[in-house]
Each structure stands twice: as C-alpha cells, then as structure tokens.
C-alpha atoms as a PDB file:
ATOM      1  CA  UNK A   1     -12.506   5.493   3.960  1.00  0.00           C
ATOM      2  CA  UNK A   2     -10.419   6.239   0.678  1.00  0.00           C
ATOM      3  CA  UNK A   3      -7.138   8.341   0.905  1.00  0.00           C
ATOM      4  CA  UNK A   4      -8.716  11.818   2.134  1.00  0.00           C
ATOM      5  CA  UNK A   5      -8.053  14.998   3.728  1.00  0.00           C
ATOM      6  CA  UNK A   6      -9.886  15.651   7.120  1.00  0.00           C
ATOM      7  CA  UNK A   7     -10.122  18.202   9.353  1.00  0.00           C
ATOM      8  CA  UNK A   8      -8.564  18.748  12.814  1.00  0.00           C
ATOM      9  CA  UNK A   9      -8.218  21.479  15.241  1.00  0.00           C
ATOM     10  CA  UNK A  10      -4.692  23.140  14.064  1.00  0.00           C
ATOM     11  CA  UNK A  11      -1.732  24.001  16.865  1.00  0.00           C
ATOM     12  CA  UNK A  12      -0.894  27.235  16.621  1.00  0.00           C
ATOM     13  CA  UNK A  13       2.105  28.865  16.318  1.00  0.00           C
ATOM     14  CA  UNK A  14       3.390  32.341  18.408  1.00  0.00           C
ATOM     15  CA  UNK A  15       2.245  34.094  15.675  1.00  0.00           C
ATOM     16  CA  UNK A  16      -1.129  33.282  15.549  1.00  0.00           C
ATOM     17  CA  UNK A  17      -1.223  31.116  12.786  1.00  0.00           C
ATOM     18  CA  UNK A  18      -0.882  27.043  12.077  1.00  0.00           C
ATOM     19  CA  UNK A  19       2.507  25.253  10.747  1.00  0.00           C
ATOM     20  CA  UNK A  20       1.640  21.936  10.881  1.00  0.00           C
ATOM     21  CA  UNK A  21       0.513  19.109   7.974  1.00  0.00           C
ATOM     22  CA  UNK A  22      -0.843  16.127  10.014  1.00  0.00           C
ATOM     23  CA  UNK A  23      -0.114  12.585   7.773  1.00  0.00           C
ATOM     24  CA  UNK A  24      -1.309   9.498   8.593  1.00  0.00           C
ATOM     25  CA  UNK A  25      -0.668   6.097   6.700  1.00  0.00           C
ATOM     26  CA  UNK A  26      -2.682   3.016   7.510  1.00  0.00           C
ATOM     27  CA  UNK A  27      -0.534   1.546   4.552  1.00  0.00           C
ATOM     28  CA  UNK A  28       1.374  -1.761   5.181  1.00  0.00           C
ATOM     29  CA  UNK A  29       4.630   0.004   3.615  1.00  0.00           C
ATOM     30  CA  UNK A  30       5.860   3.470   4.653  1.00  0.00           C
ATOM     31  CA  UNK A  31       5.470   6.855   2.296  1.00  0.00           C
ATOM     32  CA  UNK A  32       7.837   9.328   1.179  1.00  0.00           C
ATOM     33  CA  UNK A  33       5.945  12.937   2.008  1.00  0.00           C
ATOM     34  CA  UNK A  34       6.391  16.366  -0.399  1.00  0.00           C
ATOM     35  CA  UNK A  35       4.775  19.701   0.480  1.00  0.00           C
ATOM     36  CA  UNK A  36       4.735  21.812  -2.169  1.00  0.00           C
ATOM     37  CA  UNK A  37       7.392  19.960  -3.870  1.00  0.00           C
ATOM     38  CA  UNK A  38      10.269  19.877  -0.841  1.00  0.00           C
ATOM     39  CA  UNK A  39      10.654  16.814   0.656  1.00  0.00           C
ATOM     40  CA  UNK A  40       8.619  16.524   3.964  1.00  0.00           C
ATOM     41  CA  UNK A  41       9.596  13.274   5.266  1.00  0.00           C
ATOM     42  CA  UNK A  42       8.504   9.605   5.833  1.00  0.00           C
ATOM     43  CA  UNK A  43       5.616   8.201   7.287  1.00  0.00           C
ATOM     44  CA  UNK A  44       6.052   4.662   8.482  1.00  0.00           C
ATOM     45  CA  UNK A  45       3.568   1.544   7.856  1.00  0.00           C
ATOM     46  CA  UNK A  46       0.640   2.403  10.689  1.00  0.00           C
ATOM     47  CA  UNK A  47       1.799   6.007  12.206  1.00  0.00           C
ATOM     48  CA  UNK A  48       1.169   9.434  12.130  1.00  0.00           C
ATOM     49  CA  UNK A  49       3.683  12.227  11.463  1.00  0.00           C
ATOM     50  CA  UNK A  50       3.019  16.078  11.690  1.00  0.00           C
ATOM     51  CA  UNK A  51       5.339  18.271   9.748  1.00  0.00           C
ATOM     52  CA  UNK A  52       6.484  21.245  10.464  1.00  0.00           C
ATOM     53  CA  UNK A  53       6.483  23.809   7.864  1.00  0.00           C
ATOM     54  CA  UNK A  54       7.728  26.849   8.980  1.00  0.00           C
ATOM     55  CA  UNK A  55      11.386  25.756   7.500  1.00  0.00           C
ATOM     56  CA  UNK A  56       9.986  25.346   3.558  1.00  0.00           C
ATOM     57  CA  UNK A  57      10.277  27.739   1.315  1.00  0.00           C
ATOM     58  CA  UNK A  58       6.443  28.481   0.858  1.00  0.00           C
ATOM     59  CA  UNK A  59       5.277  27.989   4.490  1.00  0.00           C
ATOM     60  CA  UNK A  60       2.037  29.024   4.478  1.00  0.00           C
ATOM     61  CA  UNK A  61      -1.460  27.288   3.501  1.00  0.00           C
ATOM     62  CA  UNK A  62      -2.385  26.331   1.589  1.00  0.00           C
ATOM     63  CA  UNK A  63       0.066  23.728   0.880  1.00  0.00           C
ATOM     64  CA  UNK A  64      -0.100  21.234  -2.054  1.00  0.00           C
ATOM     65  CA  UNK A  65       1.161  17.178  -0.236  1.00  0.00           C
ATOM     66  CA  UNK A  66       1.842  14.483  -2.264  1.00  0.00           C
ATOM     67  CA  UNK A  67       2.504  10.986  -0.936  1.00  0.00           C
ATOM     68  CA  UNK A  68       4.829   8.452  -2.718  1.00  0.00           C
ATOM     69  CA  UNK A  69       4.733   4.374  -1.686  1.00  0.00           C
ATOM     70  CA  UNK A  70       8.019   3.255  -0.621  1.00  0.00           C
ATOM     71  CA  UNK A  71       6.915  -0.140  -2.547  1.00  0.00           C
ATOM     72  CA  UNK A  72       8.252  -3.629  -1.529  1.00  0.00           C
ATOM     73  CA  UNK A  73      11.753  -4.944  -3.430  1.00  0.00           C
ATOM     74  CA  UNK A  74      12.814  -8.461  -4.826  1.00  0.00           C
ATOM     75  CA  UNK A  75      16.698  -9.191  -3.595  1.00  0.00           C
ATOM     76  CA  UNK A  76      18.152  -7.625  -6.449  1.00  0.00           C
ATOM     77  CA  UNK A  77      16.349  -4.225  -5.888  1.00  0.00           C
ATOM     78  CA  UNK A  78      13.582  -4.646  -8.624  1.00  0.00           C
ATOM     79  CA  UNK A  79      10.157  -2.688  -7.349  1.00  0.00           C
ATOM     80  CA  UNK A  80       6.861  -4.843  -6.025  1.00  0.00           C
ATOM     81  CA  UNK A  81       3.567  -4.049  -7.513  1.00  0.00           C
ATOM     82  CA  UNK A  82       1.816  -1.200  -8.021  1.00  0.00           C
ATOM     83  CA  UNK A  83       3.191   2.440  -7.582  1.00  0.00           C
ATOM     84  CA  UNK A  84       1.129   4.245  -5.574  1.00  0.00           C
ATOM     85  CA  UNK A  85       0.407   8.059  -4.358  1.00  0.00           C
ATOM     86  CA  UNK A  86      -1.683  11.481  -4.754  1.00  0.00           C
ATOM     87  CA  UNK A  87      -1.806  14.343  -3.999  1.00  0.00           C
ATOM     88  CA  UNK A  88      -4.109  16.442  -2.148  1.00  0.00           C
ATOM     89  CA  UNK A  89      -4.414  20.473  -1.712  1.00  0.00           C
ATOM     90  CA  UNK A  90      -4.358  21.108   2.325  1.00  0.00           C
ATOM     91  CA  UNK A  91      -5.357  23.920   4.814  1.00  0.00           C
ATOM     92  CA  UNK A  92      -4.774  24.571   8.334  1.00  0.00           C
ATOM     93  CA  UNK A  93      -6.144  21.653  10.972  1.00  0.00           C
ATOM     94  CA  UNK A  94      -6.623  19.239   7.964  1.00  0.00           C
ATOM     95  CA  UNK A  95      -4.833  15.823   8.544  1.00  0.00           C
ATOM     96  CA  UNK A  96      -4.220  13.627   5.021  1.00  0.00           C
ATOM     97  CA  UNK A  97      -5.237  10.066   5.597  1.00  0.00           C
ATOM     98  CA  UNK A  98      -3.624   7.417   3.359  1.00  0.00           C
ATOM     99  CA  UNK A  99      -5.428   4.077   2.498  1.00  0.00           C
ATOM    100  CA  UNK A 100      -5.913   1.327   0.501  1.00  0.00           C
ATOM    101  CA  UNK A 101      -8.462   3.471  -1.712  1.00  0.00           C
ATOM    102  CA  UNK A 102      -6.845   5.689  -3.859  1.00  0.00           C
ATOM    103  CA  UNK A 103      -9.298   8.029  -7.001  1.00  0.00           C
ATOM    104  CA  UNK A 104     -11.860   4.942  -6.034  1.00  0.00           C
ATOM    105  CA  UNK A 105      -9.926   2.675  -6.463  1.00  0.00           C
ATOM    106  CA  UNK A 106      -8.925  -0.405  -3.916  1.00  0.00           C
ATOM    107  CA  UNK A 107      -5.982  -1.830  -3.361  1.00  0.00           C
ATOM    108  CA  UNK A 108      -5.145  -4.856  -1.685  1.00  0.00           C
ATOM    109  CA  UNK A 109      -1.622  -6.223   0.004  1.00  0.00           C
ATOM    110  CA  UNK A 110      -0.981 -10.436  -0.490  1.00  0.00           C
ATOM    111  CA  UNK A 111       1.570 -11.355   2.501  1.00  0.00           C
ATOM    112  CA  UNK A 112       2.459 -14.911   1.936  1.00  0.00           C
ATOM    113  CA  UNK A 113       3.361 -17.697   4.682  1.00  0.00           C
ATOM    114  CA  UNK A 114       4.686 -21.359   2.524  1.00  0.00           C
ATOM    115  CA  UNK A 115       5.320 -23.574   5.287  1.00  0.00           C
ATOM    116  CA  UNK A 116       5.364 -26.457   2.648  1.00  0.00           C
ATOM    117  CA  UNK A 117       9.006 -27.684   1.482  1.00  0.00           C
ATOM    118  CA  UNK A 118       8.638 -26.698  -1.944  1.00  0.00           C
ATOM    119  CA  UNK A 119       8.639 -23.254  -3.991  1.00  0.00           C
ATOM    120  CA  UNK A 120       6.564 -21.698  -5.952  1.00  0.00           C
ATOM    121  CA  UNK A 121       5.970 -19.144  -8.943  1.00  0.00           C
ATOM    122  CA  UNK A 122       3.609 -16.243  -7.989  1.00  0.00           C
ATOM    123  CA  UNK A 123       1.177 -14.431  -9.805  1.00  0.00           C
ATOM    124  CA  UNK A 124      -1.275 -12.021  -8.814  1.00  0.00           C
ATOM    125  CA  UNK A 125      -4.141 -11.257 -10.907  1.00  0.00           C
ATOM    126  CA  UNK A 126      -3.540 -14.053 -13.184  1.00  0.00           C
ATOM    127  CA  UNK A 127      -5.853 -13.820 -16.130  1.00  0.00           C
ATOM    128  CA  UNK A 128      -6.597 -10.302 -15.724  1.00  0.00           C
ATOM    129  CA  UNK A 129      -5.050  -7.254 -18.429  1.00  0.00           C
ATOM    130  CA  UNK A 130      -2.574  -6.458 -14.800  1.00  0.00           C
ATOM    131  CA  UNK A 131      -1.512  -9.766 -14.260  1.00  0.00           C
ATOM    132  CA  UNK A 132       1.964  -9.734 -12.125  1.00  0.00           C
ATOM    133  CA  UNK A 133       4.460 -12.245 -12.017  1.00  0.00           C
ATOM    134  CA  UNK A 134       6.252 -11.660  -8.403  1.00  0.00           C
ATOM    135  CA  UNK A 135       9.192 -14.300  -8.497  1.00  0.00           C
ATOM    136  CA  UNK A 136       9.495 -17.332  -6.689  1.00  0.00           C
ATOM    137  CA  UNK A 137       8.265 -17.674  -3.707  1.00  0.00           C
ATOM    138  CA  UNK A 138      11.229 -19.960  -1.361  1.00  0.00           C
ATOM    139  CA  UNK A 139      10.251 -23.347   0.539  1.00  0.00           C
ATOM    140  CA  UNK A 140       9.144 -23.077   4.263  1.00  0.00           C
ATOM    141  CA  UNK A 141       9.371 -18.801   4.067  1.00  0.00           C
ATOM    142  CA  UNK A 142       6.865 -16.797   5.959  1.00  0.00           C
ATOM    143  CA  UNK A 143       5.922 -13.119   5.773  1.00  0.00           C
ATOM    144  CA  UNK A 144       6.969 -12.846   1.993  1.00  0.00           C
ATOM    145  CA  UNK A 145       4.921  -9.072   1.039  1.00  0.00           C
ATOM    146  CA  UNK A 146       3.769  -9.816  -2.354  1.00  0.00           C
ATOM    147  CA  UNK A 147       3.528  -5.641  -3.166  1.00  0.00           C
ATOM    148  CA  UNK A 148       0.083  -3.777  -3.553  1.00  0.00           C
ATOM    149  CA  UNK A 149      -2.093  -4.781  -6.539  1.00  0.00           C
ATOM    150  CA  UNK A 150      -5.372  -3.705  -7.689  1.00  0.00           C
ATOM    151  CA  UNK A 151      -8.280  -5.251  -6.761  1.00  0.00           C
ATOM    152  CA  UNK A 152     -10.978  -6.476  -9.210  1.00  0.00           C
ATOM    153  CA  UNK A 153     -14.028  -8.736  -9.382  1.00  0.00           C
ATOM    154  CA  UNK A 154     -11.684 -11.606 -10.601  1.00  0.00           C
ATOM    155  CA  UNK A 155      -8.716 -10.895  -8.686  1.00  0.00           C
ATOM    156  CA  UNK A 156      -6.359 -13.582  -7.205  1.00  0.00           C
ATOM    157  CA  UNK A 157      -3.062 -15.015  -6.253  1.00  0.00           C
ATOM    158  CA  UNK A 158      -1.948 -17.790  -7.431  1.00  0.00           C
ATOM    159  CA  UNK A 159       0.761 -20.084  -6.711  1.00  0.00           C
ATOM    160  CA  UNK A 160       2.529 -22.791  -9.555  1.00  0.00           C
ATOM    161  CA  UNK A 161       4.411 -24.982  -6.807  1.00  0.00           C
ATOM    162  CA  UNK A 162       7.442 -27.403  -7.713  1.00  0.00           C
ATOM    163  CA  UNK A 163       5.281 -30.553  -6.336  1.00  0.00           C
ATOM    164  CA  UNK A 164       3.505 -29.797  -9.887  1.00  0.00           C
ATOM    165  CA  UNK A 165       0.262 -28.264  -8.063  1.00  0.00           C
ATOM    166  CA  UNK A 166      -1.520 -25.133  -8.361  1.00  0.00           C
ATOM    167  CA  UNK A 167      -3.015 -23.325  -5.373  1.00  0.00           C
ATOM    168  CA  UNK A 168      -5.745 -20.336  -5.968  1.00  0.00           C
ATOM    169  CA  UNK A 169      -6.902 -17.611  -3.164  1.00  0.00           C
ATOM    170  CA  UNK A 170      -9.635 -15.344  -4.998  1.00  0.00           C
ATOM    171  CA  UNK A 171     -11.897 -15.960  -7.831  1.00  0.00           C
ATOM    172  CA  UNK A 172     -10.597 -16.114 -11.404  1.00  0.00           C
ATOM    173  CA  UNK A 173     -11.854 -15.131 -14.716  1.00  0.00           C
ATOM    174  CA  UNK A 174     -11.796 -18.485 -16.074  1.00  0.00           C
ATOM    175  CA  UNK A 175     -11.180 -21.193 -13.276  1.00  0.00           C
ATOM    176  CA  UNK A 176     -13.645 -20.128 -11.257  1.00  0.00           C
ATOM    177  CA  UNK A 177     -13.851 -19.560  -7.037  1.00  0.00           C
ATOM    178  CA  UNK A 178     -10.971 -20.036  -5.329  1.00  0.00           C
ATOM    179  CA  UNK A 179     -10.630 -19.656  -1.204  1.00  0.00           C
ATOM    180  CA  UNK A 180     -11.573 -16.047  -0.581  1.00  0.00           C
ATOM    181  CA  UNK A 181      -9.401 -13.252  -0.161  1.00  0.00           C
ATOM    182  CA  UNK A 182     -10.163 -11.791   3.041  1.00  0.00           C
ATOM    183  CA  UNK A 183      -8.890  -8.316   2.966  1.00  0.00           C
ATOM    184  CA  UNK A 184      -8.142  -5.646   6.153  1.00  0.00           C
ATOM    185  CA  UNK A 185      -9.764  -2.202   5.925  1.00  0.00           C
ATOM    186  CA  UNK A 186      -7.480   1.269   5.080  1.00  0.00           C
ATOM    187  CA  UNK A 187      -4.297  -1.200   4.740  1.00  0.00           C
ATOM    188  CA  UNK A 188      -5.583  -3.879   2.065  1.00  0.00           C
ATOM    189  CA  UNK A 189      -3.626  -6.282   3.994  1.00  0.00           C
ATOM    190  CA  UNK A 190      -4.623 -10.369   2.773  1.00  0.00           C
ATOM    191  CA  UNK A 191      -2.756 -13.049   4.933  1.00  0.00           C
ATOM    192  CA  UNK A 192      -2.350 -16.383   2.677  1.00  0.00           C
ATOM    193  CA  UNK A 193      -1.096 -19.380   3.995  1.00  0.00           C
ATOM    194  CA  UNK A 194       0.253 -22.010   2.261  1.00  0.00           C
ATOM    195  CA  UNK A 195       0.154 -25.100   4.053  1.00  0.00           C
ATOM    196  CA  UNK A 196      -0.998 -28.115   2.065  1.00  0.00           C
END
C-alpha cells in the first residue's frame, strides 16, 4: 500500500454532518499534520490520530491534509535523510494512510546495531547520484536510525570501519551483491547488524 486516502464510515456530529480527518502513520518517525494549511497536529511513529475540525477556520470538506516527516537529527541538530510528505484532498469517512511509498516511490529506513569496538563512516546509497554520508557511526552503539532514503535497484549501506574494513548490506552499482536488505512493509524499516 503507498501513502493513500481510504474510506471509512465518518462520526457524525449533532448537526448531521462529519468533523473528523482520520491519520494514520505506519512511518518509523512521527508527522507533523496541516489541514488546509492550520496546523492539525502530530501523528506518532505507528498510531492513529483523528482530528477534529470543527475549530479551523474552513471546517468543512473537503479539506486539503498535508503530512510533513519529523526526520531523524545528528547531535548537533543537522536533518537525516530524505524529507518526506504529500498531500492529499480528503472527504468525509476518508482516513489518510502514510507509508513508505510516497508518488511510487519506496522508501526504506536503515536502523543500525555496531556491537563491534570500532566506528565507522556511513553511507547510504554509495555509488548512486543520492549517495548520503550519515556521520560516524560510534563503537558498540545500537539502534542508531540512519534517516529514510530512497530505494533503488543498487541501493545499500555501507560502513568504512576504523579496523580498515568495509562492510556492505544491499547490492551496489559497481561492487556487486552485498547481504540483502530485508525491508518491513508501510514503514521501510531495515535492521543491520554489525557484528563481525
């Protein structure tokens, strides 16, 4: 399933008519929410929020939602991969479901584990035309989020560690196969452990 709008039976208000946008984010990070350009809230990583919108200014449907990525940050505040969001035009009982498809196209989540007592330089995609440097990833750290990143034929994370080897998950344009990413459905999520 790719970011989408779906329909729902609406709750009604007094009045007779619906007030509610349904959001839900199968996203590893949460999302910042706008109806018809007021801000609507956050949904967290996993949940599903309904919004009220009988307190906007234009409070009827249909209502215009756009979704922002709260996106990962290094220790001195610099933003994680790719920025992500749409927008979608929604009517009464529709619920906006947020993925790891966005306009067709996929995108995937690298959470890293190094239980080795070295570091090492990340780079996802390396090779490709969106090759992204991350940082350095610290000795014997788990559950560092590498950001979102599109997902190609050739893409891959790869690792330049201080014990002067290279470690590859995914195929590359150049070097070949590498262990395979293995990535969830709707969040993109790909576990990598580094622990040679």
């Amino acid at each position: 399933m790719s970011a989408a709008v779906i329909a729902i039976i609406p709750t009604i208000g007094d009045d007779g008519q619906s007030y509610e946008v349904v959001v839900t984010n199968h996203l590893q990070r949460p999302v910042i929410i706008n109806i018809n350009g007021e801000f609507g809230g956050q949904v967290s990583s996993g949940s599903t929020k309904t919004i009220d919108i009988r307190a906007m200014s234009v409070n009827k449907f249909p209502v215009t939602v756009t979704w922002e990525l709260i996106r990962n940050e290094t220790i001195s505040g610099i933003p994680i991969g790719a920025e992500l969001g749409s927008k979608f035009l929604v009517g009464p009982g529709d619920v906006v479901v947020i993925d790891n498809e966005i306009d067709s196209r996929k995108y995937f989540y690298p959470l890293i584990k190094n239980q080795r007592g070295y570091r090492c330089e990340v780079v996802v995609n390396h090779g490709l035309n969106d090759a992204y440097n991350v940082g350095v990833l610290p000795a014997n750290s788990a559950n560092v989020p590498l950001g979102y990143h599109e997902i190609h034929e050739f893409s891959n994370v790869m690792l330049f560690c201080d014990n002067d080897k290279t470690y590859r998950w995914g195929d590359h344009i150049e070097k070949g196969e590498g262990t395979p990413l293995k990535m969830e459905d709707h969040t993109g999520l790909v576990s990598i452990v580094l622990d040679q």
